[in-house]
N, C-alpha and C. Protein backbone atom coordinates (compact mmCIF):
# COMPACT_ATOMS: atom_id res chain seq x y z
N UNK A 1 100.32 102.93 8.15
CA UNK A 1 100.26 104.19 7.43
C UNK A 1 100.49 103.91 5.96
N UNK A 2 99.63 104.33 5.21
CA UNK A 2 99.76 104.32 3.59
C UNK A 2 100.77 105.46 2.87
N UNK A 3 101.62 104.62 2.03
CA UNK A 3 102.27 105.27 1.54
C UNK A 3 101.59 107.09 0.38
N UNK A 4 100.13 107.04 0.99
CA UNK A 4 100.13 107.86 0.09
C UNK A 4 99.52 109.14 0.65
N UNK A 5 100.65 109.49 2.18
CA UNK A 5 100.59 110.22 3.49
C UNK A 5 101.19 111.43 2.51
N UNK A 6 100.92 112.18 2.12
CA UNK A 6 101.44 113.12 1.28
C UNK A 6 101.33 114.71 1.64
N UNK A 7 100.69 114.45 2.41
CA UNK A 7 100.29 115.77 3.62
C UNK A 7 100.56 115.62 5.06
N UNK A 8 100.57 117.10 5.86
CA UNK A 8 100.55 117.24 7.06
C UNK A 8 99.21 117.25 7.62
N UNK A 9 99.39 116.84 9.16
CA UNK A 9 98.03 117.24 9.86
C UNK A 9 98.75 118.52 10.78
N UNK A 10 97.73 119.75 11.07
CA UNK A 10 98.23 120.69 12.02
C UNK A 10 96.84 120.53 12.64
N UNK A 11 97.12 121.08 13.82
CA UNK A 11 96.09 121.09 15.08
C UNK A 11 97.07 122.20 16.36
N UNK A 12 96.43 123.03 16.40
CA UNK A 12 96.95 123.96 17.38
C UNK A 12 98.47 124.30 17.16
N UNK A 13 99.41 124.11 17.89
CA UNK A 13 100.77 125.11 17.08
C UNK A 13 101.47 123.67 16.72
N UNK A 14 101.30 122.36 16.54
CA UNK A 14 101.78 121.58 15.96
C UNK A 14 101.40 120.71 14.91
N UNK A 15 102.35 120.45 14.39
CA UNK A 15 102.31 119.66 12.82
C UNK A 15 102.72 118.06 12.82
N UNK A 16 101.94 117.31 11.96
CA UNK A 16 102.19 115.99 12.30
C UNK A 16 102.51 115.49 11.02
N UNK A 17 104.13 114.90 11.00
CA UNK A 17 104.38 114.92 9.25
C UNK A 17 104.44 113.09 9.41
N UNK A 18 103.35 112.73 8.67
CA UNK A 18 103.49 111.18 8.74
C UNK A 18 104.64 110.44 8.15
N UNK A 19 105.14 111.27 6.49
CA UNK A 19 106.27 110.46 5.99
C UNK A 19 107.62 110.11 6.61
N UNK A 20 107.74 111.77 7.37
CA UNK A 20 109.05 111.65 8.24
C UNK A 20 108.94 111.33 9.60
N UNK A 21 107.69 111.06 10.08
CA UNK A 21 106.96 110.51 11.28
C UNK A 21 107.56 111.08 12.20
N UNK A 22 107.20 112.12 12.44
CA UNK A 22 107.64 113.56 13.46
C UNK A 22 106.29 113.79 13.67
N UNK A 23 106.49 114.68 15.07
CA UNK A 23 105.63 115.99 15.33
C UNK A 23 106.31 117.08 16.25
N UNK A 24 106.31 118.49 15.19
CA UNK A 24 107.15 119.36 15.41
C UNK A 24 105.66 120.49 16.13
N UNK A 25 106.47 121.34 17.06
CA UNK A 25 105.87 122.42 17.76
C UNK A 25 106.13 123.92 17.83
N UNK A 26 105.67 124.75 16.85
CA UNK A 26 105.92 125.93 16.44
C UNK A 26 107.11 125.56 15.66
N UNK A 27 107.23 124.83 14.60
CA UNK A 27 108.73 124.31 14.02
C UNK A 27 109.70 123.24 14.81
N UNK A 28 109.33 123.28 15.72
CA UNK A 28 110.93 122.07 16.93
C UNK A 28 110.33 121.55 17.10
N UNK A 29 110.95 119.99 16.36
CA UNK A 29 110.59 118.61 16.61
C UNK A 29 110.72 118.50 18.14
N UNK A 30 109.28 117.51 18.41
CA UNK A 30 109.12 117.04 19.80
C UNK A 30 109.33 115.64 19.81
N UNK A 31 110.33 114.83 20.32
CA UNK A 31 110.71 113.31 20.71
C UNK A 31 109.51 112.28 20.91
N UNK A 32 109.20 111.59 20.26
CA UNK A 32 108.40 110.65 20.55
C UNK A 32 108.72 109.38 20.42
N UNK A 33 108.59 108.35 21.18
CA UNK A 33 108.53 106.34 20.74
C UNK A 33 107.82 106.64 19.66
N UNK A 34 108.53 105.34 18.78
CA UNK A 34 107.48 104.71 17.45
C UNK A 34 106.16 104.65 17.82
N UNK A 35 105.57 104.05 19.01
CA UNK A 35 104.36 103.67 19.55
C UNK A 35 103.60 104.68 19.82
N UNK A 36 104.35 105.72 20.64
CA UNK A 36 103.28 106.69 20.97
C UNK A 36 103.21 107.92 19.54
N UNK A 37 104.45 108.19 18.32
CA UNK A 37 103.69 108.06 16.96
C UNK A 37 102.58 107.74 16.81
N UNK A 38 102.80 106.32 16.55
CA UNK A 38 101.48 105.91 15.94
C UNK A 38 100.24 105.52 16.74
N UNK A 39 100.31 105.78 18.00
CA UNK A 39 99.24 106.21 18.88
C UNK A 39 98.37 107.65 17.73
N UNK A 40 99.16 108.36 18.22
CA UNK A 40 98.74 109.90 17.82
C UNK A 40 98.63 110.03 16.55
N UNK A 41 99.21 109.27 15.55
CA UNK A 41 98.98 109.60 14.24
C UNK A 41 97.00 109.39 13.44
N UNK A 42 97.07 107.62 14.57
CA UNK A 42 96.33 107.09 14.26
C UNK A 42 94.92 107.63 15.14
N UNK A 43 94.92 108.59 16.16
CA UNK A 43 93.89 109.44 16.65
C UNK A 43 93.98 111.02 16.16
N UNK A 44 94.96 111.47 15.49
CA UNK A 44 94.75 112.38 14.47
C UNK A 44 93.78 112.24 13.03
N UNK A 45 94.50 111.04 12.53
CA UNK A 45 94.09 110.47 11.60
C UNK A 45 92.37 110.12 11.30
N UNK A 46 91.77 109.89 12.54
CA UNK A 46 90.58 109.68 12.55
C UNK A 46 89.83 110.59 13.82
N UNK A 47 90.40 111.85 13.58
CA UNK A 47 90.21 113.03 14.65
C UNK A 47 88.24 113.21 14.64
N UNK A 48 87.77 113.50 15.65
CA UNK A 48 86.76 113.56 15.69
C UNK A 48 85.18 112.57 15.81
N UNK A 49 86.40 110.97 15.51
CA UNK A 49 85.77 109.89 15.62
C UNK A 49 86.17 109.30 17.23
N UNK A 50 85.23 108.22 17.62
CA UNK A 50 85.46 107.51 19.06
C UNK A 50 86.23 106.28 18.28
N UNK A 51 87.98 105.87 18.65
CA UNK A 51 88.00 104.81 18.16
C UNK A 51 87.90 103.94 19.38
N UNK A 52 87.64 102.54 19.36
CA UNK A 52 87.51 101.56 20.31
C UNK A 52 88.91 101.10 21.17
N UNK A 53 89.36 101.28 22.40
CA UNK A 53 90.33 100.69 22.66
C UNK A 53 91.09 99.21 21.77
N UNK A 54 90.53 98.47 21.89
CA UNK A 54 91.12 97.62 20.86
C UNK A 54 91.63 97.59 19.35
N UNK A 55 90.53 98.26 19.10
CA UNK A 55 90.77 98.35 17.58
C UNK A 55 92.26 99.70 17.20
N UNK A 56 92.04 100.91 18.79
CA UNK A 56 93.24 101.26 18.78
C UNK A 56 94.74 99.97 19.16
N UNK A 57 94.72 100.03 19.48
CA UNK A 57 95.91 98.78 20.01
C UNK A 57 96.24 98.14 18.87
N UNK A 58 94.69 97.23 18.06
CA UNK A 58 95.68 96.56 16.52
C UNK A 58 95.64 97.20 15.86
N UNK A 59 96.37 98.62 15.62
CA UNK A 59 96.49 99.38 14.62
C UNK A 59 97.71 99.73 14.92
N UNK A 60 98.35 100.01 16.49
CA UNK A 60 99.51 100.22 16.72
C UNK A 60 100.53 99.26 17.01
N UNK A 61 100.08 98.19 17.44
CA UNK A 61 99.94 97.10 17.85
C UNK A 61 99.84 95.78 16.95
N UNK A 62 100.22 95.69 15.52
CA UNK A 62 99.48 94.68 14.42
C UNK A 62 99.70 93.38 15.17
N UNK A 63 101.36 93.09 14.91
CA UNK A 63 101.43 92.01 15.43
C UNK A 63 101.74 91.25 16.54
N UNK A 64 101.04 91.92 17.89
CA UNK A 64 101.14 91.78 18.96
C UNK A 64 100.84 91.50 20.19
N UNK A 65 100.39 91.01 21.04
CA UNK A 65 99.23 90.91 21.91
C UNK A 65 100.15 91.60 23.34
N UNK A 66 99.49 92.97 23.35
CA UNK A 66 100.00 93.62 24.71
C UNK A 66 98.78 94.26 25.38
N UNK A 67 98.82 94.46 26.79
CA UNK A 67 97.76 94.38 27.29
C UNK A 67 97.48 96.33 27.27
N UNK A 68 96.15 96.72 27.68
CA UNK A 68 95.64 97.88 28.11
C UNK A 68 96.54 98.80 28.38
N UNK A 69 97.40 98.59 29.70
CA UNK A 69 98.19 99.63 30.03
C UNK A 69 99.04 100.19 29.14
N UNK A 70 99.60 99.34 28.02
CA UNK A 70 100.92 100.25 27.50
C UNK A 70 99.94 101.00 26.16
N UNK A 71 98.56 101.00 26.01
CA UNK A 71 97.92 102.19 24.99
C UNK A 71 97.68 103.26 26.44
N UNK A 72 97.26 102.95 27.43
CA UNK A 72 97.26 104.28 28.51
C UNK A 72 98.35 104.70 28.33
N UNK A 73 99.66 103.99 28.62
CA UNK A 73 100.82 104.60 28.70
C UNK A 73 101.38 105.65 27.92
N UNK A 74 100.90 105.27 26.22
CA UNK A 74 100.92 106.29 25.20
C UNK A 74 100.28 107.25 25.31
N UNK A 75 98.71 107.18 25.66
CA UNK A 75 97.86 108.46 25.92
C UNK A 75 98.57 109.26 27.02
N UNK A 76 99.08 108.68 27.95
CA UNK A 76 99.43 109.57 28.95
C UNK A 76 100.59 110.50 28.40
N UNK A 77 101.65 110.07 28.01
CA UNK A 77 102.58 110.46 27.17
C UNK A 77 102.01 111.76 26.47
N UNK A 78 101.56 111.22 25.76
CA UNK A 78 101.13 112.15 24.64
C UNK A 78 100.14 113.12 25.18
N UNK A 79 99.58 113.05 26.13
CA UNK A 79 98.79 114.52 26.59
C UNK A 79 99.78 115.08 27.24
N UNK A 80 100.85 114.47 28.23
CA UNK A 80 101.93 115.31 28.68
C UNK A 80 102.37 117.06 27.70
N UNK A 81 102.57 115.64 26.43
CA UNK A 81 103.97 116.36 25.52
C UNK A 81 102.76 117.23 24.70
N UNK A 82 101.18 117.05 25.01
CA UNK A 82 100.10 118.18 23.87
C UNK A 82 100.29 119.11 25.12
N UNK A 83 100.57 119.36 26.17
CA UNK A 83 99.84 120.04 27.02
C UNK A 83 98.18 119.90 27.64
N UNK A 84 97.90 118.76 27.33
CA UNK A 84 96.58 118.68 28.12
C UNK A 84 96.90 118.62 29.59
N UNK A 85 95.72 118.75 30.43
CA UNK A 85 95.50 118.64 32.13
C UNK A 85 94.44 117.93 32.28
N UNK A 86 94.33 117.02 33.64
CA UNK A 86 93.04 116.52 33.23
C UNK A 86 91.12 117.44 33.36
N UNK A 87 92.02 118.75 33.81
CA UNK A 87 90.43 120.09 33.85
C UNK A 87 90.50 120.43 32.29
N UNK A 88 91.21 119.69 31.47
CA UNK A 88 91.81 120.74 29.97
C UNK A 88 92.08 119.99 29.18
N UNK A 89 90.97 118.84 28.39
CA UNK A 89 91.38 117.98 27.31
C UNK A 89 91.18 118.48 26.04
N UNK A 90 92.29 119.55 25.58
CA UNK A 90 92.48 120.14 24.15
C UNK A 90 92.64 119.39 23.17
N UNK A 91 92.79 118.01 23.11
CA UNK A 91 93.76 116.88 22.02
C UNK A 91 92.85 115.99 22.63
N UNK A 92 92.91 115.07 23.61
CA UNK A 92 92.61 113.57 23.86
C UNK A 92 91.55 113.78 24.52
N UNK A 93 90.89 112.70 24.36
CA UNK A 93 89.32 112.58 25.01
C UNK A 93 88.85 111.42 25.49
N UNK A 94 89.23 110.94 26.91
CA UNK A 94 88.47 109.30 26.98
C UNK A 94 87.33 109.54 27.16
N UNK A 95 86.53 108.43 26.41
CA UNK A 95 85.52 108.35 25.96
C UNK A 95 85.22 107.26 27.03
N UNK A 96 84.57 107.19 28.08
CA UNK A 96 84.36 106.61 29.10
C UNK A 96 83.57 104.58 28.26
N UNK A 97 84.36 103.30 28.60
CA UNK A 97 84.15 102.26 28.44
C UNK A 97 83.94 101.97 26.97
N UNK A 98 85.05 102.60 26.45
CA UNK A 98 84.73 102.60 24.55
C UNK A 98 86.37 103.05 24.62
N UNK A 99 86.86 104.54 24.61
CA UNK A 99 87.65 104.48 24.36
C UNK A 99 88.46 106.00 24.32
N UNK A 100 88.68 106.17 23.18
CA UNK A 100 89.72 107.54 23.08
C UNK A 100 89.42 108.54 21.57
N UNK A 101 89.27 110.07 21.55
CA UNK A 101 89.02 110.51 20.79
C UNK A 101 89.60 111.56 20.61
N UNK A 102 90.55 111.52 19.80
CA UNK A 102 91.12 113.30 19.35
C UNK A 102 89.67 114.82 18.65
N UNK A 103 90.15 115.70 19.80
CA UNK A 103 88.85 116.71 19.77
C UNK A 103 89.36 117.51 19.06
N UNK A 104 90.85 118.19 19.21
CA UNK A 104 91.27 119.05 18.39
C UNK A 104 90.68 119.46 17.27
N UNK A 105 90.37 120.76 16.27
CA UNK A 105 90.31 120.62 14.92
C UNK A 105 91.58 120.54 14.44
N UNK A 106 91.42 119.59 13.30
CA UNK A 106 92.97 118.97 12.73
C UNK A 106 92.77 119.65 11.23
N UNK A 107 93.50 120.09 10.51
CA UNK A 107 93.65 120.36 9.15
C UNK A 107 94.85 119.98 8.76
N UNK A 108 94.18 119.29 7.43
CA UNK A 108 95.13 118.62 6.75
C UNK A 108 95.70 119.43 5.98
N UNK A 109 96.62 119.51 5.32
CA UNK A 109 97.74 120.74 4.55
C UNK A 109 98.89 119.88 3.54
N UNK A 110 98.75 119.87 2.09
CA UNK A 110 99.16 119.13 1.37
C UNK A 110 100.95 119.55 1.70
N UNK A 111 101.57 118.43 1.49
CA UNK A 111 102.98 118.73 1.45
C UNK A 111 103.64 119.05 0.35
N UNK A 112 103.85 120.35 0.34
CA UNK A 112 104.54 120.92 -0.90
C UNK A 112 105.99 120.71 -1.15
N UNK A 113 105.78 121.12 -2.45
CA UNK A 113 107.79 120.91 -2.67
C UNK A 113 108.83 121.71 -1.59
N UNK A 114 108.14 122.89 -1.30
CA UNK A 114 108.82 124.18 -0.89
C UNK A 114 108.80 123.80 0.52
N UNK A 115 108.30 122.72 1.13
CA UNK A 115 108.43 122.56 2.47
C UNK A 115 109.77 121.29 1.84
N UNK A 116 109.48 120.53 1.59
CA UNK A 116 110.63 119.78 1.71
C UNK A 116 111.90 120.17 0.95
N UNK A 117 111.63 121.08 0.22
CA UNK A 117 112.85 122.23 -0.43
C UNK A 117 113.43 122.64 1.13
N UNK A 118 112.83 123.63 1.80
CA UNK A 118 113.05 124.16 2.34
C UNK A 118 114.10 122.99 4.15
N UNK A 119 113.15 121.78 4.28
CA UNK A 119 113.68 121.25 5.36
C UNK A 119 115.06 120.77 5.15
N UNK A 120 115.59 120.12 3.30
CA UNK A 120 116.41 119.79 3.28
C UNK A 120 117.56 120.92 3.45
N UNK A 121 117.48 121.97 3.01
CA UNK A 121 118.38 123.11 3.16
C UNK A 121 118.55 123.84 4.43
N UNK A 122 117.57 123.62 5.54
CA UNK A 122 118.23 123.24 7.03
C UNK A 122 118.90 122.37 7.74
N UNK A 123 119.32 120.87 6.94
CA UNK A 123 120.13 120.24 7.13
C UNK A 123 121.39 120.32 7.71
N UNK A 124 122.10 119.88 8.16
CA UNK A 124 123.45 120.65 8.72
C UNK A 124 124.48 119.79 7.95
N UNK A 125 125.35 120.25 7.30
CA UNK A 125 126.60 119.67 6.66
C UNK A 125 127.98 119.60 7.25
N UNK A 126 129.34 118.90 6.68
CA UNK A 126 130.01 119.15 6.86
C UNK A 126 130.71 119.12 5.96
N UNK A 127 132.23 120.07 6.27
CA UNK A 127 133.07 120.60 5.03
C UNK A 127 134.52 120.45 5.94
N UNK A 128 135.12 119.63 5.24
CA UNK A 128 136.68 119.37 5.38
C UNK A 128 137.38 120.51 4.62
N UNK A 129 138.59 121.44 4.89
CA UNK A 129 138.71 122.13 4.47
C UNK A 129 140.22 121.15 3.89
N UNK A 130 141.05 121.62 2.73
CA UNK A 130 141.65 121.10 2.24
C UNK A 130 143.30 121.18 2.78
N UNK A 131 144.28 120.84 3.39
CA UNK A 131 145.60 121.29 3.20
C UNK A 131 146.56 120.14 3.89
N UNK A 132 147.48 120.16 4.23
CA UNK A 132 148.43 119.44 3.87
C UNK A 132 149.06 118.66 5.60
N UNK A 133 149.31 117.66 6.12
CA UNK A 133 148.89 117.49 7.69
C UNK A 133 150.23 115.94 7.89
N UNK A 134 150.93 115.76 8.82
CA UNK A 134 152.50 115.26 8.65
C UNK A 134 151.91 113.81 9.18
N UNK A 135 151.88 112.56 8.97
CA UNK A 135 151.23 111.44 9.83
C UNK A 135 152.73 110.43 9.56
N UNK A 136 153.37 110.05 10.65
CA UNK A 136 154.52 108.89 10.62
C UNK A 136 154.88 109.46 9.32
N UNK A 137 156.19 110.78 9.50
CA UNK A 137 156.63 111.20 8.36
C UNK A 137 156.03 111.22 7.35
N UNK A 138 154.51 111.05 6.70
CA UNK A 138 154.55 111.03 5.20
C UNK A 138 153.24 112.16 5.47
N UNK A 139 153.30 113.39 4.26
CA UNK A 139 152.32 114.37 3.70
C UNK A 139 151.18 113.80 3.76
N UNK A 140 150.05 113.88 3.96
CA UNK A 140 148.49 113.34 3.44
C UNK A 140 147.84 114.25 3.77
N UNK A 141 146.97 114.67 2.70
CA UNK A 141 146.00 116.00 2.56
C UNK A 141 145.15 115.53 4.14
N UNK A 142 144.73 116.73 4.91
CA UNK A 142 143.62 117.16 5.99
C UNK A 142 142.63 116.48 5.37
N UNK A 143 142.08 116.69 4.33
CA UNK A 143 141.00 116.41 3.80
C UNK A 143 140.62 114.64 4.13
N UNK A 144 141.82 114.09 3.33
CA UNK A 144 141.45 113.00 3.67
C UNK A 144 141.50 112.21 5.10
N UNK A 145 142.65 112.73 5.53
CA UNK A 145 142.46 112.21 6.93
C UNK A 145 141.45 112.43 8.08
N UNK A 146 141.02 113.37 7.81
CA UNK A 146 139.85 114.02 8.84
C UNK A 146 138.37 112.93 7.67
N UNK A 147 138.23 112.86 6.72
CA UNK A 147 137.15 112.06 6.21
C UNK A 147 137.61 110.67 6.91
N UNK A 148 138.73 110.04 6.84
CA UNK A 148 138.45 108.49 7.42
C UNK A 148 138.41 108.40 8.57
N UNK A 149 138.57 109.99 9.49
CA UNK A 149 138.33 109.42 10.81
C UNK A 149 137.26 109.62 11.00
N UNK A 150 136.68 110.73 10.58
CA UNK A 150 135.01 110.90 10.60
C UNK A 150 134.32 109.41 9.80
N UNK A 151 134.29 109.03 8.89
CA UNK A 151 133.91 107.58 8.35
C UNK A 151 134.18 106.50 9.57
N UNK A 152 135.42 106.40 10.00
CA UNK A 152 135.34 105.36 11.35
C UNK A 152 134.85 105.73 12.18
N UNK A 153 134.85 106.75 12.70
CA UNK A 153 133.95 106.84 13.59
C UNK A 153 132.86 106.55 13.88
N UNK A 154 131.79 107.05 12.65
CA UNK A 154 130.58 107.14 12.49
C UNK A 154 130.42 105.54 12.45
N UNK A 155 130.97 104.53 11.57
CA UNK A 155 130.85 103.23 11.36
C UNK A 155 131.21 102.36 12.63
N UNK A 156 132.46 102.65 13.72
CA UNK A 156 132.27 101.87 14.69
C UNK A 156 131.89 102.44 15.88
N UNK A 157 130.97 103.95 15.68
CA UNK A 157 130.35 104.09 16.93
C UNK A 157 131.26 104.45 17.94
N UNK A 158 132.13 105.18 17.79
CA UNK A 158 133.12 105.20 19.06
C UNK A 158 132.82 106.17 19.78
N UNK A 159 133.23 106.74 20.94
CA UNK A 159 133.11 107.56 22.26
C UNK A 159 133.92 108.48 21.24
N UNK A 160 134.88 108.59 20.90
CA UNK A 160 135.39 109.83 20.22
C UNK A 160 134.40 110.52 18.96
N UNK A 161 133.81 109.69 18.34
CA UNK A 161 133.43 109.83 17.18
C UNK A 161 131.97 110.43 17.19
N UNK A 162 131.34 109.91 18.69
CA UNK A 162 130.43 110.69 19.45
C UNK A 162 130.52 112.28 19.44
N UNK A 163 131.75 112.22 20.19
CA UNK A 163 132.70 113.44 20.44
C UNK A 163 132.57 114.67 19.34
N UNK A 164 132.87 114.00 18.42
CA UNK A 164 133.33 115.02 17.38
C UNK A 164 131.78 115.06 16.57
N UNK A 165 130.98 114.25 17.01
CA UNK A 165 129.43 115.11 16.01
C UNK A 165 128.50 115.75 17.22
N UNK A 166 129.17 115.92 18.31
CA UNK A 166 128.19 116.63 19.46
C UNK A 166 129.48 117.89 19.23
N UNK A 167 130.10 118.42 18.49
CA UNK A 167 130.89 118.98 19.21
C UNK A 167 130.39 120.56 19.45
N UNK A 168 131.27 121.03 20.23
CA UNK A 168 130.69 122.80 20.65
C UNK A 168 130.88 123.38 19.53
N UNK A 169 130.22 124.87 19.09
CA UNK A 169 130.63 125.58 19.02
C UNK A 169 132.08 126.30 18.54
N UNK A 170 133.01 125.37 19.47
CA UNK A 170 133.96 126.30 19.66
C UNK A 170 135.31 125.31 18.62
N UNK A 171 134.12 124.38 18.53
CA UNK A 171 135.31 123.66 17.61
C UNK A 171 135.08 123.69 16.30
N UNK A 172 134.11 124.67 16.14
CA UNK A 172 134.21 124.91 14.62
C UNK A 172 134.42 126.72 14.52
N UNK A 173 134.92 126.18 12.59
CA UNK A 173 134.96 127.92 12.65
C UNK A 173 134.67 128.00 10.94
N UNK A 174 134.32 129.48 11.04
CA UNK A 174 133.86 129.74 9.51
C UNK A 174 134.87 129.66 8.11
N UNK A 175 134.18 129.11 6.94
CA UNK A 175 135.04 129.24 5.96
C UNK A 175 134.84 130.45 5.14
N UNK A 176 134.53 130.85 5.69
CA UNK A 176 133.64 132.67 4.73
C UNK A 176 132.31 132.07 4.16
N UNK A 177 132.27 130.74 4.14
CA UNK A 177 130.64 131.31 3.38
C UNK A 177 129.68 130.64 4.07
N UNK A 178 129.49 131.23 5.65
CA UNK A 178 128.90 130.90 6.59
C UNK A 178 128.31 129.26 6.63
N UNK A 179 129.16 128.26 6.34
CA UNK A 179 128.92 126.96 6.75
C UNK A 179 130.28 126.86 7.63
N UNK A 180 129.01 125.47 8.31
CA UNK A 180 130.44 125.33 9.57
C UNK A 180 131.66 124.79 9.48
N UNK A 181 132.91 124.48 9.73
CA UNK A 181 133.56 123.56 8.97
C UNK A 181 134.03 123.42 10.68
N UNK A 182 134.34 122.02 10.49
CA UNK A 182 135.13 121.47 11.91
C UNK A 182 136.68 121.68 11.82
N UNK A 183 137.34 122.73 13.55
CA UNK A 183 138.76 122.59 13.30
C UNK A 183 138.94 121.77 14.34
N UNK A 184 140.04 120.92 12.95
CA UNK A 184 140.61 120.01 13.58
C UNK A 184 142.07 120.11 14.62
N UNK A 185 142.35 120.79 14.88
CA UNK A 185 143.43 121.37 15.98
C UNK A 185 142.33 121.36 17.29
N UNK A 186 141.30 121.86 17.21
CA UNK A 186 140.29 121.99 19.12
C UNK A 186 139.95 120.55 18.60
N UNK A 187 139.76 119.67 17.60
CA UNK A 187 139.08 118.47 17.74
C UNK A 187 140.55 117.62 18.23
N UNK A 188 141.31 117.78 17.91
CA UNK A 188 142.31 116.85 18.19
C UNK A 188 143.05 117.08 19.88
N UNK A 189 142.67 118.26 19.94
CA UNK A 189 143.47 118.99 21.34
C UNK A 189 142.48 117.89 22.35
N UNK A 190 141.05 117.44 22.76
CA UNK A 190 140.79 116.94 23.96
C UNK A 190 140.97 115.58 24.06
């Protein structure tokens, strides 16, 4: 993929954003392998053309020698997660002893500021709230202590640290200006 992917492809209610190498469905990202990505990017990409089994493979495939089945494996995948059937090829098309062809109409749609304005400000944050917390007799602000355990955590991967970025609901609560802030009393209670 060339860095100068600067647009989306849409085709029916989903969008295929090459830079952030997603494909979202009515807005909700749908899970994909790197491979079956760039399966689909690269039969979006040349939507309407027959590409050749092979020549699909070293495109997804550069430096690799893997056999037939694991590009079926992607197609299969990926008509799963389009909704195709095999009475109902809306997206994929084998092209009988040649290969595979995206039928969809695809439109391309430049990527504006206001979309990536907009994705970063759905981001989800977090906010340590500030006050005062007793550790082996000595004062140390919440703030900081809840940052180095969140920092260790995140850095050695722990089962707790898991814990506390899946957490419910119920372990957070509002600071008035509707962002979430984590309490640390339900985080510390399990």
């Amino acid at each position: 993929m060339s860095n100068q992917e600067k647009h989306f492809y849409e085709f029916g209610p989903f969008r295929l954003d090459p830079v952030k190498r997603r494909l979202l469905r009515d807005g909700a990202p749908i899970p994909l392998t790197p491979k079956a990505f760039d399966t689909l990017f690269e039969l979006v990409r040349q939507s309407g053309k027959t590409i050749d089994k092979d020549d699909l493979m070293k495109e997804v495939w550069p430096d690799a020698i893997v056999e037939e089945n694991n590009l079926t494996q992607n197609i299969s995948a990926l008509r799963r997660l389009l909704g195709d059937t095999r009475q109902d090829r809306q997206y994929i098309a084998t092209i009988p002893g040649s290969g595979y062809r995206f039928v969809a109409e695809v439109k391309r749609s430049p990527q504006r500021e206001a979309d990536a304005t907009l994705e970063e400000s759905q981001q989800s944050s977090l906010i340590v709230e500030p006050g005062i917390d007793q550790h082996k007799g000595k004062q140390i602000e919440k703030s900081d202590s809840m940052a180095i355990a969140f920092a260790s955590a995140l850095a050695t991967d722990t089962l707790p640290g898991r814990a506390m970025l899946r957490s419910s609901p119920s372990t957070m609560k509002s600071n008035g200006n509707s962002l979430p802030v984590l309490d640390e009393k339900k985080l510390t209670a399990r």
